[in-house]
N, C-alpha and C. Protein backbone atom coordinates (compact mmCIF):
# COMPACT_ATOMS: atom_id res chain seq x y z
N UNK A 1 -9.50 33.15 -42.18
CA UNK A 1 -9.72 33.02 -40.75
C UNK A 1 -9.52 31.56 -40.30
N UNK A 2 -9.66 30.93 -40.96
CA UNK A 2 -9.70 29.20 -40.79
C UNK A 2 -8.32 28.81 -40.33
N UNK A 3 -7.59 29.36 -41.46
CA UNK A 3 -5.98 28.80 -41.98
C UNK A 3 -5.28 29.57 -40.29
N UNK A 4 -6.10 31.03 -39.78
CA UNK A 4 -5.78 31.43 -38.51
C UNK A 4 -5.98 30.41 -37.22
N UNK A 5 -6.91 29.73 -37.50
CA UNK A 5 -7.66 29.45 -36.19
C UNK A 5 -6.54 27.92 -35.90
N UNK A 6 -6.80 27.17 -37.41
CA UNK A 6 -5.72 26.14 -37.70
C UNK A 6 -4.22 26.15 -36.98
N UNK A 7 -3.68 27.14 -37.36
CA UNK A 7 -1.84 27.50 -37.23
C UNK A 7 -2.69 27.80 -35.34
N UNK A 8 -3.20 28.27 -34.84
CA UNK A 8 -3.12 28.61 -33.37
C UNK A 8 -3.40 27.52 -32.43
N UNK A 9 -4.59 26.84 -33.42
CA UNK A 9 -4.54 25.06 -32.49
C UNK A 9 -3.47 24.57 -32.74
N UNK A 10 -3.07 24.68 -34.01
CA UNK A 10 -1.56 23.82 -33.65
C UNK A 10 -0.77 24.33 -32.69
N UNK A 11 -0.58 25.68 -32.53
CA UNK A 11 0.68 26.45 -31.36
C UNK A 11 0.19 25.63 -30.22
N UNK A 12 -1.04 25.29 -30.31
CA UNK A 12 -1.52 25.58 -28.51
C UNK A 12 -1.59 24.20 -28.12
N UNK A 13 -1.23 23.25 -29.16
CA UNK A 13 -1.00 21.78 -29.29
C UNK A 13 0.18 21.57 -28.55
N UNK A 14 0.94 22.43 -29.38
CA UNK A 14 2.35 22.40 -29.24
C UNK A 14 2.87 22.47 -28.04
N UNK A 15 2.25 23.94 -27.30
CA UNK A 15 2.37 24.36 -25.91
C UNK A 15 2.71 23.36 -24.98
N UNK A 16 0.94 22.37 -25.31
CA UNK A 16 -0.09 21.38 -24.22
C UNK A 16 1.43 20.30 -24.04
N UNK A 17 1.28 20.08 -25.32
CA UNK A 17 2.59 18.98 -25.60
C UNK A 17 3.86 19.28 -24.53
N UNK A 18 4.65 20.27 -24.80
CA UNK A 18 5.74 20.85 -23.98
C UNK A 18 5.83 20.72 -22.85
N UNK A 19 4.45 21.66 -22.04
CA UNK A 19 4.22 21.32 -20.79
C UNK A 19 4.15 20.36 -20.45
N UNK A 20 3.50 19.31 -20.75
CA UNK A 20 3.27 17.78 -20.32
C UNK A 20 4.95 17.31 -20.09
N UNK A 21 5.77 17.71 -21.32
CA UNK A 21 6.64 17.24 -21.70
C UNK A 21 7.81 17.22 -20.05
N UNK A 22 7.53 18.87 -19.94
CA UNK A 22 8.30 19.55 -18.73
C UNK A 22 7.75 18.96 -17.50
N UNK A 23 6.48 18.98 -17.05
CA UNK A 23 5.85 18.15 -15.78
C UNK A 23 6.18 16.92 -15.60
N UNK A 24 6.22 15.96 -16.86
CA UNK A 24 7.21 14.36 -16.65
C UNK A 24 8.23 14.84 -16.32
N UNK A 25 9.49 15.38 -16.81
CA UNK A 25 10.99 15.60 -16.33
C UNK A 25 10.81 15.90 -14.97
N UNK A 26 10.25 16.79 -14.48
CA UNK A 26 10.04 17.20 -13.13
C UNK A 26 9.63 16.58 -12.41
N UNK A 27 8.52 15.56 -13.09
CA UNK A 27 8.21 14.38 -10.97
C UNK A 27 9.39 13.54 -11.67
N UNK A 28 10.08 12.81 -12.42
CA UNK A 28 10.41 11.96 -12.67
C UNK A 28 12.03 12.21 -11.97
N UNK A 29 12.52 13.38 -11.91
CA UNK A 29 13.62 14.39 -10.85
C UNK A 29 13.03 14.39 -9.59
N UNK A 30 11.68 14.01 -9.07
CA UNK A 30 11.73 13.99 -7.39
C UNK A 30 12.35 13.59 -7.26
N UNK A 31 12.59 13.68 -5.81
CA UNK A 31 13.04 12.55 -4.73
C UNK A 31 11.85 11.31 -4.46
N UNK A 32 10.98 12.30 -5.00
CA UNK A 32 9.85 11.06 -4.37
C UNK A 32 9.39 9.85 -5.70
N UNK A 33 9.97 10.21 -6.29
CA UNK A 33 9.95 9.36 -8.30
C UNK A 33 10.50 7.92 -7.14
N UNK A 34 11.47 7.83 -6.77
CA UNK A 34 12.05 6.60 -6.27
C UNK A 34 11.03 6.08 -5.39
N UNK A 35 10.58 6.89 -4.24
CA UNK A 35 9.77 5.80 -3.38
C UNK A 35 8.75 5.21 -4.49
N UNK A 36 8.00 6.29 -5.27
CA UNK A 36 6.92 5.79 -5.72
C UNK A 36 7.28 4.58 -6.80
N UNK A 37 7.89 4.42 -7.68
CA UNK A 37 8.97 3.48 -8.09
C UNK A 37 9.00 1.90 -7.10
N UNK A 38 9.30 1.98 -5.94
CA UNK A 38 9.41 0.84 -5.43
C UNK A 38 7.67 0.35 -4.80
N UNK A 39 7.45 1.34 -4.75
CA UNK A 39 5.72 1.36 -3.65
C UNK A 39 4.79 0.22 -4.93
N UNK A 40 5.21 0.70 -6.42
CA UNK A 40 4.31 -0.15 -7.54
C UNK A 40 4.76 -0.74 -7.51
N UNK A 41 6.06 -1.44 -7.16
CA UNK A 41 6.30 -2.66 -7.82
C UNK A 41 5.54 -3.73 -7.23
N UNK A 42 4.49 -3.34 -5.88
CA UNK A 42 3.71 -4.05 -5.32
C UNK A 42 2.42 -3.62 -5.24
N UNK A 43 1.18 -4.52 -5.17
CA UNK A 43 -0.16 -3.07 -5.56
C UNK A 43 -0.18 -3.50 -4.08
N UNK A 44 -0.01 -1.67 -3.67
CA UNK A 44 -0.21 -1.25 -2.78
C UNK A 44 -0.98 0.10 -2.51
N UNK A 45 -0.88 0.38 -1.16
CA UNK A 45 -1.94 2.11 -1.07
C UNK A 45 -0.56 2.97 -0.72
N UNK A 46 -0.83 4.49 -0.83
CA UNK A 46 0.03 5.53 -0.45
C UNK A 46 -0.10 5.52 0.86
N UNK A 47 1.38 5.72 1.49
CA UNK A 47 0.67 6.32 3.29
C UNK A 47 2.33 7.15 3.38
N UNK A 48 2.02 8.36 3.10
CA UNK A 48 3.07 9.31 3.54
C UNK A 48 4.34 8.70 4.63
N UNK A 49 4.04 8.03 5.51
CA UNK A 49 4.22 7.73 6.41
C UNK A 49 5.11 6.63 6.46
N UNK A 50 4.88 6.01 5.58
CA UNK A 50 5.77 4.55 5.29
C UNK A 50 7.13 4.68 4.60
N UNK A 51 7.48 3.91 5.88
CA UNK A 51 9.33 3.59 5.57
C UNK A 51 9.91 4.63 6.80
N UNK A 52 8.72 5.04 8.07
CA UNK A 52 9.53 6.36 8.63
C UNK A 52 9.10 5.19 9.98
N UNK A 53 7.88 4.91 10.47
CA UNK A 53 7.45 4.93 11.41
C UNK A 53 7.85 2.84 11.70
N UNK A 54 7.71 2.46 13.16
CA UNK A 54 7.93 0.92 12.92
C UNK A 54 6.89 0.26 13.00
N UNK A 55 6.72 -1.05 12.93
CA UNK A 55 5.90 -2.31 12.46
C UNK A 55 4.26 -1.88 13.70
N UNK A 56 4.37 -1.57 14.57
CA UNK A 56 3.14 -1.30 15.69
C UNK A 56 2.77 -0.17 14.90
N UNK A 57 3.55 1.36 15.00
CA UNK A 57 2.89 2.38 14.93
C UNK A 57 2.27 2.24 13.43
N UNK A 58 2.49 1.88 12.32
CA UNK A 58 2.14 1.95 11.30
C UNK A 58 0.91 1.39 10.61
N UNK A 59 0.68 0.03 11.89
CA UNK A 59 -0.27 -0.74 11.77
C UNK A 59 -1.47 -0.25 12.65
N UNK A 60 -1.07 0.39 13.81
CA UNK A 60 -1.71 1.42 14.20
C UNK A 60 -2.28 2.32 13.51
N UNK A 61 -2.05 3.10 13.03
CA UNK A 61 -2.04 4.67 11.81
C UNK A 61 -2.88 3.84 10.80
N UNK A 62 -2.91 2.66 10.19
CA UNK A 62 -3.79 2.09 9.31
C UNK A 62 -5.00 1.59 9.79
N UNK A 63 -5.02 1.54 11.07
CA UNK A 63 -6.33 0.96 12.36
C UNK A 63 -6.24 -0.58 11.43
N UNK A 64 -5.36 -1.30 11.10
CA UNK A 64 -5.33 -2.70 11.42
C UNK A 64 -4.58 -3.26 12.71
N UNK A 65 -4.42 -2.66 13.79
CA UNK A 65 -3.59 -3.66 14.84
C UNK A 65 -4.59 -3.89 15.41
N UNK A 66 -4.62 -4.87 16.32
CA UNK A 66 -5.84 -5.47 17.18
C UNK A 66 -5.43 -4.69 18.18
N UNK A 67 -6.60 -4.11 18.68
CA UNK A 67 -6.32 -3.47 20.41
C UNK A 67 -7.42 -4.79 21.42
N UNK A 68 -6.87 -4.80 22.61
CA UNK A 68 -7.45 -5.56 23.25
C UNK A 68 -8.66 -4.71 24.31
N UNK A 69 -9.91 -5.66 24.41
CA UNK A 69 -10.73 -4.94 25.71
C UNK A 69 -11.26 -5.80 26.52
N UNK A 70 -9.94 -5.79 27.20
CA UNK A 70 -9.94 -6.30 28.54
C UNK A 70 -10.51 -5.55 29.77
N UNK A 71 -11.02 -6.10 30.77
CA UNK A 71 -11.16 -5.30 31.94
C UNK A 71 -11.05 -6.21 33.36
N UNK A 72 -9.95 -6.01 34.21
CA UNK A 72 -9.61 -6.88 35.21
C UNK A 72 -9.41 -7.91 34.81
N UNK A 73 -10.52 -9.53 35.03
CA UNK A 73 -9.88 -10.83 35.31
C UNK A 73 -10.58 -10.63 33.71
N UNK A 74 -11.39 -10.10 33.15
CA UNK A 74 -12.11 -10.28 31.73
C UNK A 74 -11.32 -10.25 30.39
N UNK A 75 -11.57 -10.94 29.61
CA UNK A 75 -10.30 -11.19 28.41
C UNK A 75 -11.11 -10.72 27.58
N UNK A 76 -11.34 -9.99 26.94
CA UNK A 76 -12.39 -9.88 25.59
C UNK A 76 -11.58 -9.81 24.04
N UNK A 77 -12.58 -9.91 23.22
CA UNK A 77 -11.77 -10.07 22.16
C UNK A 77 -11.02 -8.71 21.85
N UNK A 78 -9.88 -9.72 20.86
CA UNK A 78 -9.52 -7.74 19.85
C UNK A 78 -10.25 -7.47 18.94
N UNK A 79 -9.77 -6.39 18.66
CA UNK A 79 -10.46 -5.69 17.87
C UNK A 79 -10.11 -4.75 16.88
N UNK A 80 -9.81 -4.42 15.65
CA UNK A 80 -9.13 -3.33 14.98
C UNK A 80 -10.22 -2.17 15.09
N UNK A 81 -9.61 -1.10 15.20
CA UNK A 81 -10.43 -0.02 15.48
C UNK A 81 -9.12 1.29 15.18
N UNK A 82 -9.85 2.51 15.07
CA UNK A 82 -8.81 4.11 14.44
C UNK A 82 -8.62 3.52 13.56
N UNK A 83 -7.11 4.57 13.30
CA UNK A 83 -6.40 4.95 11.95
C UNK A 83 -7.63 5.69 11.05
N UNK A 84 -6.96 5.19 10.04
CA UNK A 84 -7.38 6.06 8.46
C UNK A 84 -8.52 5.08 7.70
N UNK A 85 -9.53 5.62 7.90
CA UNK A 85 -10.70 4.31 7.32
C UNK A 85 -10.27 4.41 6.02
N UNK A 86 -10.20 5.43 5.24
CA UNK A 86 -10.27 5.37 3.69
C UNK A 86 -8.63 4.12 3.55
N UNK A 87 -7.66 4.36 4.01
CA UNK A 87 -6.93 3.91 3.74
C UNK A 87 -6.99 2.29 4.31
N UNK A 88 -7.77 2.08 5.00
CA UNK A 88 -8.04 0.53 5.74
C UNK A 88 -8.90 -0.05 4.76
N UNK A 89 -9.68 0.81 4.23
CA UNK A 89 -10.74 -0.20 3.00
C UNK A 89 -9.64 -0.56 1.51
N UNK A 90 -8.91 0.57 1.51
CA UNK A 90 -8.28 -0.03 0.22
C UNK A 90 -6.85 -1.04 0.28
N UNK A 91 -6.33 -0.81 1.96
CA UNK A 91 -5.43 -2.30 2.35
C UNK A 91 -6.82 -3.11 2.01
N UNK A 92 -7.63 -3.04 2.33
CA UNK A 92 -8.64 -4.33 2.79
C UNK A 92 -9.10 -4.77 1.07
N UNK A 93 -9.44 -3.97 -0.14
CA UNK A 93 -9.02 -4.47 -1.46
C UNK A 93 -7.62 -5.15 -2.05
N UNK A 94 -6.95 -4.56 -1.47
CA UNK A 94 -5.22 -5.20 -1.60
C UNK A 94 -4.88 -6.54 -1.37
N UNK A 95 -6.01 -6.36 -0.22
CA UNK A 95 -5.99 -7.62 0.57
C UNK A 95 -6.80 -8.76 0.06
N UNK A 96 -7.61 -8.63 -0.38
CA UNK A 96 -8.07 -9.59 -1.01
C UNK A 96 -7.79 -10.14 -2.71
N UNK A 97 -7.35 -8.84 -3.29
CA UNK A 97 -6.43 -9.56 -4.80
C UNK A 97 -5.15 -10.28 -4.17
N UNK A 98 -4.74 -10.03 -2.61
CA UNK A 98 -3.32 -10.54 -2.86
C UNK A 98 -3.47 -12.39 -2.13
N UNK A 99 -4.57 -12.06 -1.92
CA UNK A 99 -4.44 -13.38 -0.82
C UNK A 99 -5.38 -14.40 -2.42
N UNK A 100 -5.40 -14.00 -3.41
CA UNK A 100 -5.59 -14.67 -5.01
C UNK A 100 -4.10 -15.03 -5.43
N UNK A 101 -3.64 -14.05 -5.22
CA UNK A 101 -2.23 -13.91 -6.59
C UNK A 101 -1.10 -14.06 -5.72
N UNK A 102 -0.81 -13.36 -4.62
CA UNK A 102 0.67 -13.18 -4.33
C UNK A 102 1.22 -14.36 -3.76
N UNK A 103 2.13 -14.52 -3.94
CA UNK A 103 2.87 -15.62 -4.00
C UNK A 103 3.85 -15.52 -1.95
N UNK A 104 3.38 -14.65 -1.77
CA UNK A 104 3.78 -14.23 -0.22
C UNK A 104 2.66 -14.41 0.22
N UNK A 105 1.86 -13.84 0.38
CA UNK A 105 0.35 -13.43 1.36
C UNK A 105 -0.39 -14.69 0.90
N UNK A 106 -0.75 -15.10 -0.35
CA UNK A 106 -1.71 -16.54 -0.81
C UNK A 106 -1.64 -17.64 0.39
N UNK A 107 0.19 -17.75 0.31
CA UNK A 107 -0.24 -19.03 1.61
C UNK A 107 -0.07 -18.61 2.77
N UNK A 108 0.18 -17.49 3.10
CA UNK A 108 0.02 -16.84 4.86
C UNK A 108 -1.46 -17.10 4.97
N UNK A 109 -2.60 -16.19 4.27
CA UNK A 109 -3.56 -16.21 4.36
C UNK A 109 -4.22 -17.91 4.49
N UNK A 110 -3.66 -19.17 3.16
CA UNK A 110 -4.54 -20.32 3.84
C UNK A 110 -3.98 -20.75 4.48
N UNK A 111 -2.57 -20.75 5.26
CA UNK A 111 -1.95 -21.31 6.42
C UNK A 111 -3.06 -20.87 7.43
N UNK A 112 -3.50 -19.72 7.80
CA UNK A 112 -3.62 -18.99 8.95
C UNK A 112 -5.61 -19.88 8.90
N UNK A 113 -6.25 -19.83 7.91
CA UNK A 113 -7.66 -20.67 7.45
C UNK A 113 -7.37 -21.69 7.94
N UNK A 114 -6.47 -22.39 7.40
CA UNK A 114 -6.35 -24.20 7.68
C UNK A 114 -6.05 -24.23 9.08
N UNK A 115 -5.08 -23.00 9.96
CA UNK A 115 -5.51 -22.95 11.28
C UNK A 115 -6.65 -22.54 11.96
N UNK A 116 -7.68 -22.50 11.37
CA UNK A 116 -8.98 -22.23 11.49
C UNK A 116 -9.43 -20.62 12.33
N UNK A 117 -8.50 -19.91 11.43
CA UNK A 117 -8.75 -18.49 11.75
C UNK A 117 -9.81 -18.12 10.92
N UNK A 118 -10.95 -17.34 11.26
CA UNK A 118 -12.05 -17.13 10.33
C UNK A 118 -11.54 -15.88 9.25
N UNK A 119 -12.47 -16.28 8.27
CA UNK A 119 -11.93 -14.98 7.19
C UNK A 119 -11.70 -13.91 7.15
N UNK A 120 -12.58 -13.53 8.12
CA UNK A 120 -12.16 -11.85 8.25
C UNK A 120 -10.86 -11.70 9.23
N UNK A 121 -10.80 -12.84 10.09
CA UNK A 121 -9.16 -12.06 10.88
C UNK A 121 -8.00 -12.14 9.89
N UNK A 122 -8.37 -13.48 9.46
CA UNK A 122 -7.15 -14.02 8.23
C UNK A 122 -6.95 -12.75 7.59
N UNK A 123 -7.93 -12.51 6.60
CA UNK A 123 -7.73 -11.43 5.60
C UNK A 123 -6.79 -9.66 6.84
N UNK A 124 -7.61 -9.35 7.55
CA UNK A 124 -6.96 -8.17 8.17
C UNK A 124 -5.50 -8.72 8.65
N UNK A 125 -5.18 -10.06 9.21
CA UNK A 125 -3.84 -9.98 9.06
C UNK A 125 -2.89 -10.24 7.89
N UNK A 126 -3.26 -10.36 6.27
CA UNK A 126 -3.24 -10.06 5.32
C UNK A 126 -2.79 -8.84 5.46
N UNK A 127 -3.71 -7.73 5.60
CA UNK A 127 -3.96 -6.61 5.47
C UNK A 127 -2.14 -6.12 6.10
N UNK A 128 -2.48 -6.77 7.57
CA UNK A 128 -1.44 -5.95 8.20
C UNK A 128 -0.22 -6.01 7.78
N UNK A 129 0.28 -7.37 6.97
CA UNK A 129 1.47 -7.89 6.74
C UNK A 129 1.57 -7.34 5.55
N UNK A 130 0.45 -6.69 4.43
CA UNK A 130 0.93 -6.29 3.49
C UNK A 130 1.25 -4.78 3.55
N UNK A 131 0.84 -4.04 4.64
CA UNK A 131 1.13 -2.88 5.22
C UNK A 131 2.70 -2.49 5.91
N UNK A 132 2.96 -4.25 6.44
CA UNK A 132 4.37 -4.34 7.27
C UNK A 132 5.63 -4.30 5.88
N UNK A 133 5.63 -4.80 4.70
CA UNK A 133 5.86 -5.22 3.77
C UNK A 133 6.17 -3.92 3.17
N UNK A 134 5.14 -3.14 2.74
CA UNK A 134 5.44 -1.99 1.99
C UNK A 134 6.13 -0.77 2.99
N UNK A 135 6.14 -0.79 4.46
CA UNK A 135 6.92 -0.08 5.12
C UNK A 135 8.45 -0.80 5.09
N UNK A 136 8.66 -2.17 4.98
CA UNK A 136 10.21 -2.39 4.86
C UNK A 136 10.90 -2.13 3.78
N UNK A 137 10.00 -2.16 2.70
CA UNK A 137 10.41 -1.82 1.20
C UNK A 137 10.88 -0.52 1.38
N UNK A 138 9.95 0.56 1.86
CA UNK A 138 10.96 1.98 1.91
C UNK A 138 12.26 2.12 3.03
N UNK A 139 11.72 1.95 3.97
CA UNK A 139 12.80 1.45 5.09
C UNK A 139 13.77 1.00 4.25
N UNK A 140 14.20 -0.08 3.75
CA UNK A 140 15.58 -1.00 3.28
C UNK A 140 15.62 -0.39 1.73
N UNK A 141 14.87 0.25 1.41
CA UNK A 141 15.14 0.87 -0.03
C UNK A 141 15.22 0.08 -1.06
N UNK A 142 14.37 -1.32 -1.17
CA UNK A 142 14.74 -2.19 -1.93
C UNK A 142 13.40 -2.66 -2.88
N UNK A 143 13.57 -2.67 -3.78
CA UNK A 143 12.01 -3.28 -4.67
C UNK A 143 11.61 -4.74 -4.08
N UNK A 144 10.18 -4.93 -4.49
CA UNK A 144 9.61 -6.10 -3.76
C UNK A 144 10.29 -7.47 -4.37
N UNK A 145 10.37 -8.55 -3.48
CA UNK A 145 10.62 -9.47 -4.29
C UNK A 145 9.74 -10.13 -3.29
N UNK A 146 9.48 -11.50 -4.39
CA UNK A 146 8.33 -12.38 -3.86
C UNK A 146 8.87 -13.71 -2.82
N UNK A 147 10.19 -13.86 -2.99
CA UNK A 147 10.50 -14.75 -2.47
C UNK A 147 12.23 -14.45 -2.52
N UNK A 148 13.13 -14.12 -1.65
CA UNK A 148 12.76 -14.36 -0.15
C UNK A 148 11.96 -13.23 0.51
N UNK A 149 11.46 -13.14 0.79
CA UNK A 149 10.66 -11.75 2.16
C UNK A 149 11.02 -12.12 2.88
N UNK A 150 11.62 -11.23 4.04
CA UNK A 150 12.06 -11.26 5.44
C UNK A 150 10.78 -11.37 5.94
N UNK A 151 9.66 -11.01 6.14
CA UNK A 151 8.35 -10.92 6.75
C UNK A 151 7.32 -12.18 6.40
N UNK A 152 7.84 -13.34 5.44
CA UNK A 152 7.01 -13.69 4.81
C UNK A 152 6.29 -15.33 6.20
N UNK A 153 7.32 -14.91 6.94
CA UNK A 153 7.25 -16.54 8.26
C UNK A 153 6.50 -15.85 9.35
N UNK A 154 6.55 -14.69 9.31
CA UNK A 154 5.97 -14.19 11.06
C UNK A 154 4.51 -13.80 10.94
């Protein structure tokens, strides 16, 4: 019964193996193998959405654009508000390993400090530019590079 039970874990090894084997070939044949492909080459978040929509609506849809609340002669501040909270907290982690490491966002972020923007706007426009960034990457179909970025001056 042993030598049975033995030879059937192995079949069913075998199976586990196969399948796995067949499910890689198959995402790795998406269409979507490529976006996701270019999306890592930067740590970034998923947003279905990116590479379709432009630089406002997207930043919109992430609730990082500043909306203004104004009323008549009254100027009040902006403010980010909507979009996708789950997806705004993990730009907002992105955002802070990148404004450490990346060699794009590091000095946007202390340019924008040394102009004495306080941390939290600095960082959300972090946020937004690394949001603007991973929508041009699908848009232009091109893997990240750190230098030149078209986005890396504005």
């Amino acid at each position: 019964m042993r030598h049975n039970l033995s030879s059937h874990i192995d079949y069913l090894r075998k199976q586990v193996k196969q399948a796995d084997d067949d499910l890689d070939r198959e995402v790795r044949n998406s269409p979507l193998w490529d976006k996701y492909e270019m999306l890592s080459s930067v740590p970034g978040v998923d947003l279905p959405e990116l590479g379709r929509l432009n630089r406002g609506e997207i930043a919109a849809l992430a609730g990082v654009a500043p909306f203004n609340c104004d009323s008549g002669t009254l100027r009040g501040q902006r403010k980010i508000a909507g979009g996708r909270t789950r997806l705004r907290r993990a730009l907002y982690m992105a955002a802070l390993s990148s404004v450490r490491c990346n060699p794009v966002l590091k000095p946007f972020y202390l340019r924008l400090r040394g102009a004495g923007k306080p941390a939290k706007v600095a960082l959300v426009a972090v946020m937004c530019k690394l949001l603007l960034i991973l929508n041009a990457i699908l848009k232009t179909n091109t893997a990240w590079r750190a230098l030149p970025c078209p986005t890396a001056n504005s």
